[in-house]
N, C-alpha and C. Protein backbone atom coordinates (compact mmCIF):
# COMPACT_ATOMS: atom_id res chain seq x y z
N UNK A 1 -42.69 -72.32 -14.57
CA UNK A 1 -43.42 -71.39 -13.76
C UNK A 1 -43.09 -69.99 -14.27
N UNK A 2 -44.14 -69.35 -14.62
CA UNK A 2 -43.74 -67.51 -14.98
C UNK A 2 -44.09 -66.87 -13.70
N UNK A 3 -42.67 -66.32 -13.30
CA UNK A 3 -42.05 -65.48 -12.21
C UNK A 3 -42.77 -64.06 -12.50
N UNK A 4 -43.72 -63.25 -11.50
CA UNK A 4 -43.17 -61.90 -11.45
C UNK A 4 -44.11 -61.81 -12.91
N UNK A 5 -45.39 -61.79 -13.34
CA UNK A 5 -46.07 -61.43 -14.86
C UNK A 5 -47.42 -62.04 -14.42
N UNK A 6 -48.25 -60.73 -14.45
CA UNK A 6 -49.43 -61.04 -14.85
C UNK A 6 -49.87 -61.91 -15.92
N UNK A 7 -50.98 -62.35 -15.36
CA UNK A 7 -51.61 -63.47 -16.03
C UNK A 7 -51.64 -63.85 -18.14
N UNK A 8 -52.15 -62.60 -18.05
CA UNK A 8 -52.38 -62.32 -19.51
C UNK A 8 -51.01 -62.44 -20.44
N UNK A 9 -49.75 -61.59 -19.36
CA UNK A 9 -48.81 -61.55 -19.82
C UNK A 9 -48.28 -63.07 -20.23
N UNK A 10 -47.90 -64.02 -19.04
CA UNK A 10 -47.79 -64.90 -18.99
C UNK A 10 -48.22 -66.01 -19.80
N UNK A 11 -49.52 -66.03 -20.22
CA UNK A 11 -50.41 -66.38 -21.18
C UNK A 11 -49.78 -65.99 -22.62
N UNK A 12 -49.80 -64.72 -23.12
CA UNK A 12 -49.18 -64.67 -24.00
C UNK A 12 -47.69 -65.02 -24.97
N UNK A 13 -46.73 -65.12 -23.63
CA UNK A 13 -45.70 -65.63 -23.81
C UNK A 13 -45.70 -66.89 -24.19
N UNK A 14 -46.72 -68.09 -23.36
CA UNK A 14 -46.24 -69.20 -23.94
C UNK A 14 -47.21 -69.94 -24.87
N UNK A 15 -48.21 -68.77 -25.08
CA UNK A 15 -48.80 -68.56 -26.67
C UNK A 15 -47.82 -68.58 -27.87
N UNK A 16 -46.95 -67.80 -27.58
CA UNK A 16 -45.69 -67.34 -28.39
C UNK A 16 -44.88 -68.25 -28.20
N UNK A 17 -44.26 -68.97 -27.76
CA UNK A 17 -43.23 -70.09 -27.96
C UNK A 17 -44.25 -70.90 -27.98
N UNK A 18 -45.73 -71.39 -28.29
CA UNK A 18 -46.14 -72.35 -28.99
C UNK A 18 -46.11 -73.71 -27.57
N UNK A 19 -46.11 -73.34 -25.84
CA UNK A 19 -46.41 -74.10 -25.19
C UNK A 19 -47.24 -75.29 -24.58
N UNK A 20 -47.55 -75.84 -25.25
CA UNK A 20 -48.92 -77.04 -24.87
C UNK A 20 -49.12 -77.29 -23.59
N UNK A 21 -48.22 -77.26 -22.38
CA UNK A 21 -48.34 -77.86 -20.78
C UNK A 21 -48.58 -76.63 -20.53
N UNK A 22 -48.90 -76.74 -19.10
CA UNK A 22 -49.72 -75.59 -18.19
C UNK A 22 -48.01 -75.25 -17.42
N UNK A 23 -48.76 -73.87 -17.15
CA UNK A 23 -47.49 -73.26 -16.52
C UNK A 23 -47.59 -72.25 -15.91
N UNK A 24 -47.51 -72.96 -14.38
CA UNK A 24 -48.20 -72.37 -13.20
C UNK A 24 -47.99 -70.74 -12.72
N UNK A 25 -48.20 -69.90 -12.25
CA UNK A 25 -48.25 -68.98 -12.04
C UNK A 25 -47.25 -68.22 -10.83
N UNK A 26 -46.47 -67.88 -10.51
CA UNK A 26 -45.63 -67.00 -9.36
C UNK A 26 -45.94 -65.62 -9.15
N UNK A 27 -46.65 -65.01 -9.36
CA UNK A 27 -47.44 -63.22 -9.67
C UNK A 27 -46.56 -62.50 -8.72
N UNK A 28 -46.67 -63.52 -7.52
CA UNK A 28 -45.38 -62.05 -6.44
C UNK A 28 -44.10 -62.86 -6.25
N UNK A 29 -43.40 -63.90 -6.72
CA UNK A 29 -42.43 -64.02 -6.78
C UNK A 29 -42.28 -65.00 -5.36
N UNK A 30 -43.10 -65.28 -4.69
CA UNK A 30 -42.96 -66.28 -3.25
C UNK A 30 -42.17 -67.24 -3.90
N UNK A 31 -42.57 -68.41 -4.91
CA UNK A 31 -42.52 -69.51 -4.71
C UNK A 31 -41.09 -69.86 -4.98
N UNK A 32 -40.47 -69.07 -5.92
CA UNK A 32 -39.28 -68.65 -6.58
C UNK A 32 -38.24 -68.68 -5.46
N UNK A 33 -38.63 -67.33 -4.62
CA UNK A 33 -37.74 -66.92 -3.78
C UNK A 33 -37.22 -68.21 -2.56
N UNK A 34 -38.79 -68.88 -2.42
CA UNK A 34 -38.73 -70.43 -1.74
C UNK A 34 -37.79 -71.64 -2.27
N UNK A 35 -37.79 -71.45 -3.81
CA UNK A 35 -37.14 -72.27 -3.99
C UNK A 35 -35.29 -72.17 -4.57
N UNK A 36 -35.16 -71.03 -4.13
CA UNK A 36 -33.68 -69.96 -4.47
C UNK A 36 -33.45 -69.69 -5.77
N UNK A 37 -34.72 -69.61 -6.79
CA UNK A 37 -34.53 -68.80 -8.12
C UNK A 37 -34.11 -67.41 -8.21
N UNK A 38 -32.77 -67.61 -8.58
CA UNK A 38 -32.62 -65.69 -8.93
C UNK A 38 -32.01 -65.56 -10.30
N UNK A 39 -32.00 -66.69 -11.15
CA UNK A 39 -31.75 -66.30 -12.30
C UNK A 39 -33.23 -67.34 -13.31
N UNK A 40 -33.31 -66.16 -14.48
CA UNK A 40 -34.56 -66.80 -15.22
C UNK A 40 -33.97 -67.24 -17.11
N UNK A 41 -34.00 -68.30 -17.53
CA UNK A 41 -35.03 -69.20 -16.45
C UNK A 41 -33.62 -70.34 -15.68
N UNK A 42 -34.56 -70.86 -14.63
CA UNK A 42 -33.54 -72.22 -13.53
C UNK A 42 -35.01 -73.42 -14.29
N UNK A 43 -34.46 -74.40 -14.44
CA UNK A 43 -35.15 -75.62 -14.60
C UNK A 43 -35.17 -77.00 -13.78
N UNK A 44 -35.85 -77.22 -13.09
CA UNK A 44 -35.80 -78.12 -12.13
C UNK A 44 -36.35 -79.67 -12.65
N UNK A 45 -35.46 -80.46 -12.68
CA UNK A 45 -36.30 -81.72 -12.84
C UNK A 45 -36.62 -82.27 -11.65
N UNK A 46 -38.08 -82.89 -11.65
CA UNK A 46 -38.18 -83.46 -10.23
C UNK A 46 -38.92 -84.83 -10.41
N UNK A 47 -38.63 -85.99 -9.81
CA UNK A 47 -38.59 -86.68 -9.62
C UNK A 47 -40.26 -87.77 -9.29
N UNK A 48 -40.91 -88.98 -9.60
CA UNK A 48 -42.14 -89.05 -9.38
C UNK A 48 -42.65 -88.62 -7.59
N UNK A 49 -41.26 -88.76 -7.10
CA UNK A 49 -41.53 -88.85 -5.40
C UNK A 49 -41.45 -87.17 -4.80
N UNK A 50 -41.33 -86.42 -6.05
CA UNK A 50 -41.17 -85.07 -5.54
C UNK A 50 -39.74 -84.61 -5.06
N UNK A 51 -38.83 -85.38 -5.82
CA UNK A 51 -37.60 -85.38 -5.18
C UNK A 51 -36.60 -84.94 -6.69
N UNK A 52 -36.08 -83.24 -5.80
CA UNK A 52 -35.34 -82.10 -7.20
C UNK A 52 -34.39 -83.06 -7.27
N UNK A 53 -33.76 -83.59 -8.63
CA UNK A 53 -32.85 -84.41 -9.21
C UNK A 53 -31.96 -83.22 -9.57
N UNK A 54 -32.42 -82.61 -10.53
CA UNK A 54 -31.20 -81.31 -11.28
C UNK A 54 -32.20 -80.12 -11.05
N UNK A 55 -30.81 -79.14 -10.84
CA UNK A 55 -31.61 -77.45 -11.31
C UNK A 55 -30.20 -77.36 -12.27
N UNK A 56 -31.08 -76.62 -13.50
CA UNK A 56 -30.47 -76.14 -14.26
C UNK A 56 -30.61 -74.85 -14.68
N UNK A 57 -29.44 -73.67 -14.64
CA UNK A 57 -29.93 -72.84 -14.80
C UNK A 57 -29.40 -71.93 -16.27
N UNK A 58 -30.52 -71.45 -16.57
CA UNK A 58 -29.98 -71.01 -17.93
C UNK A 58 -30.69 -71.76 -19.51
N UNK A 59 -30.29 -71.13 -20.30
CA UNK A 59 -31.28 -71.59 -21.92
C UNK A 59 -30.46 -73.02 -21.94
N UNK A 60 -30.83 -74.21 -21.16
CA UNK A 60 -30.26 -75.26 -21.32
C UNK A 60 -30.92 -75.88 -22.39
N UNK A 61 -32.20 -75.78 -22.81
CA UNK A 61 -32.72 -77.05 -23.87
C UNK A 61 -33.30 -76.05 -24.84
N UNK A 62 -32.39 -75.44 -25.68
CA UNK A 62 -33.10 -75.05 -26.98
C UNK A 62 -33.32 -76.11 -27.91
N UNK A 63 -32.60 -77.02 -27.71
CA UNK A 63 -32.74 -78.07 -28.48
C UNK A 63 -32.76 -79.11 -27.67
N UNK A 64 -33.91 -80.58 -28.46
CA UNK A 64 -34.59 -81.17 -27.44
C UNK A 64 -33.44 -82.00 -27.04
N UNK A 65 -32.58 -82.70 -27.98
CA UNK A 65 -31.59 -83.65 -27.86
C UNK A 65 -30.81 -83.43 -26.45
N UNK A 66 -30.66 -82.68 -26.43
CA UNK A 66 -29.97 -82.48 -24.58
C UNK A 66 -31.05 -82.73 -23.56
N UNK A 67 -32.20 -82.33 -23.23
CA UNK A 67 -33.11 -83.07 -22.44
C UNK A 67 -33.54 -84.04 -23.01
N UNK A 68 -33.46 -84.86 -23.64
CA UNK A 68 -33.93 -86.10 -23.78
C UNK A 68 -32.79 -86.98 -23.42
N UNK A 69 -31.17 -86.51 -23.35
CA UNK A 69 -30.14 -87.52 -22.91
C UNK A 69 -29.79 -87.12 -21.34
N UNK A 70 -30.45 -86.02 -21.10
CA UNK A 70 -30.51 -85.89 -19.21
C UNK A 70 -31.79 -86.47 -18.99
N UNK A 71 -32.77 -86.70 -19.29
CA UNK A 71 -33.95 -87.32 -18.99
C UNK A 71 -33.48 -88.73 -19.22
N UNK A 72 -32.60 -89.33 -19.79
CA UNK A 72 -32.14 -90.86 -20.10
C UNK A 72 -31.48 -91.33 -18.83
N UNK A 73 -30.81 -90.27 -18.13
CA UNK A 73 -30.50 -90.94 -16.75
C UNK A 73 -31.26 -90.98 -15.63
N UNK A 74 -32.57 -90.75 -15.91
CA UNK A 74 -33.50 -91.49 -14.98
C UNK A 74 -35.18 -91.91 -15.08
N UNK A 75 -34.74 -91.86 -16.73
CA UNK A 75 -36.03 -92.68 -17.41
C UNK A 75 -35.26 -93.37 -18.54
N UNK A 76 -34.30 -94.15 -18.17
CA UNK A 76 -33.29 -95.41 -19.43
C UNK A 76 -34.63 -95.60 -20.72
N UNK A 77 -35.94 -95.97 -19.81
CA UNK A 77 -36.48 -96.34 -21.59
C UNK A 77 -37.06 -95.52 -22.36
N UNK A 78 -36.98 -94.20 -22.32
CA UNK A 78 -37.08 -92.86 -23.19
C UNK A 78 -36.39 -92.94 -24.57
């Protein structure tokens, strides 16, 4: 989710890191504040039932090998 950045802005950024998934919008910062983001970025994995497993906060996956062995504890056949 891009916190707090107009559209275009937002757009451009993950033009620039080369993003393929959609990535929803926060413009005034509600959804964030709803969900106790105060540092950027927090990464939330959530669950098929809608249920937050991890927040992680911070440049946790510059590299994929670390989310793909936290994604192994609750998708084993990944």
């Amino acid at each position: 989710m891009n916190v707090n950045q107009r559209p275009e802005v937002a757009l451009a950024f993950t033009a620039q890191l080369d993003i393929t998934f959609p990535v929803p919008l926060d413009p005034d910062g509600k959804t964030a504040k709803r969900y106790g983001v105060y540092a950027i970025p927090t990464n939330f994995l959530i669950d098929r039932e809608g249920t937050i497993r991890e927040i992680l906060i911070g440049e946790v996956f510059r590299e994929e090998k670390p989310l793909r062995d936290l994604l192994k504890n609750y998708f084993p056949s990944l």
